[in-house]
Structure formats: structure tokens, C-alpha cells
C-alpha atoms as a PDB file:
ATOM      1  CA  UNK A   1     173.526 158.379 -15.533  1.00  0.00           C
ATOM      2  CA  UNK A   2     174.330 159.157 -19.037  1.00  0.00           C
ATOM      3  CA  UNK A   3     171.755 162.381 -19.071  1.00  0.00           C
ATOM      4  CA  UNK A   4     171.777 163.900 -15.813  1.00  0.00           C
ATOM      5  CA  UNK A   5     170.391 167.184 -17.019  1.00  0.00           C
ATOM      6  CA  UNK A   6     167.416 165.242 -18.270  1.00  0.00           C
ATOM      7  CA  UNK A   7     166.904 163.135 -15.321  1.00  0.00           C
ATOM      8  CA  UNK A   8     167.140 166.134 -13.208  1.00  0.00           C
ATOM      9  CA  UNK A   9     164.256 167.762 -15.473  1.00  0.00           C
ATOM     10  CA  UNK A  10     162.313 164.637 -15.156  1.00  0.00           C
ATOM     11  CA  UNK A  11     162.439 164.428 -11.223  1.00  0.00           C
ATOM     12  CA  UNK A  12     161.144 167.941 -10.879  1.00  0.00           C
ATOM     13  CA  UNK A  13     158.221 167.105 -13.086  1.00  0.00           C
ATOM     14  CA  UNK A  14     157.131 163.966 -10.882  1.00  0.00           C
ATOM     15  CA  UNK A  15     157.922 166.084  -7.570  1.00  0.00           C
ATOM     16  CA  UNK A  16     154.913 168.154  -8.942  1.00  0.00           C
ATOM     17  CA  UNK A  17     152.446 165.601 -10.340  1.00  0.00           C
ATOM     18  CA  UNK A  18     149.921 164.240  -7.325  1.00  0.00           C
ATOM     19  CA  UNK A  19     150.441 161.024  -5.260  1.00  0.00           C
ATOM     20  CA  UNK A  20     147.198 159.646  -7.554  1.00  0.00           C
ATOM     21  CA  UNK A  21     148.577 160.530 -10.792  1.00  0.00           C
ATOM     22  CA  UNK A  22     152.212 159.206 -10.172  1.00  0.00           C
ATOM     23  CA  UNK A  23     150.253 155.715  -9.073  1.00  0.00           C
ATOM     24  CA  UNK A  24     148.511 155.868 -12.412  1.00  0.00           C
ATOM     25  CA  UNK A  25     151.734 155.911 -14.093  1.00  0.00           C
ATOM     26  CA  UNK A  26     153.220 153.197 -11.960  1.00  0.00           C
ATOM     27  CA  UNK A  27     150.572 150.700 -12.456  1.00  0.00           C
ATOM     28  CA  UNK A  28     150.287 151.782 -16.048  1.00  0.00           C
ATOM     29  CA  UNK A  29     154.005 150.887 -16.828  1.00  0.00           C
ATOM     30  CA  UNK A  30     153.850 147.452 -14.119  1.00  0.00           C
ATOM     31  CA  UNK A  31     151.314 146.273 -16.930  1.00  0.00           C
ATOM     32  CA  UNK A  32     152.901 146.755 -19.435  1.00  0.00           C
ATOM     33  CA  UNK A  33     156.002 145.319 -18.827  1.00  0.00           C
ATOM     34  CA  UNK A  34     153.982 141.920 -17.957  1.00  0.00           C
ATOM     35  CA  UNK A  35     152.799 142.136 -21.207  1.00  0.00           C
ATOM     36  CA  UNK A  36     155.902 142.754 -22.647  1.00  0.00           C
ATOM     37  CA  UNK A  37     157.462 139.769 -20.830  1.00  0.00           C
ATOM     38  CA  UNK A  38     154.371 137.818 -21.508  1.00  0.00           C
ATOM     39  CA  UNK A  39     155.183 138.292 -25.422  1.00  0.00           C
ATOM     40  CA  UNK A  40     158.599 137.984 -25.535  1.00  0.00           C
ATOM     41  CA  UNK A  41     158.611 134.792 -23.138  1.00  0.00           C
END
């Protein structure tokens, strides 16, 4: 990838959050790129 440090950084943050939490932020980002497409289709 072009910033490994950072993704490195990022994966130790998500290894920490909880399963509910990282779900959250799944389903959070799943709706927004349907909107996204939604708009731009």
C-alpha cells in the first residue's frame, strides 16, 4: 500500500475496538456508499 506505517496504525486500532463497534462502522460506511452510488448514478 502506499502508507504502510499508517495502515499498520490503523489495524491495531480496529484489533482493539469491540466486535459491536467495528459492525457499527461497517454498516455505517455500507450506507453510505449506497447513497453515494445512489447520487452519483
Amino acid at each position: 500500500f502506499v502508507a504502510p506505517r499508517r495502515w499498520q496504525e490503523m489495524m491495531k486500532v480496529l484489533s482493539i475496538l469491540e466486535e459491536r463497534s467495528l459492525r457499527s462502522i461497517g454498516l455505517f460506511s455500507m450506507g453510505v456508499g449506497i447513497v453515494l452510488l445512489w447520487l452519483l448514478r
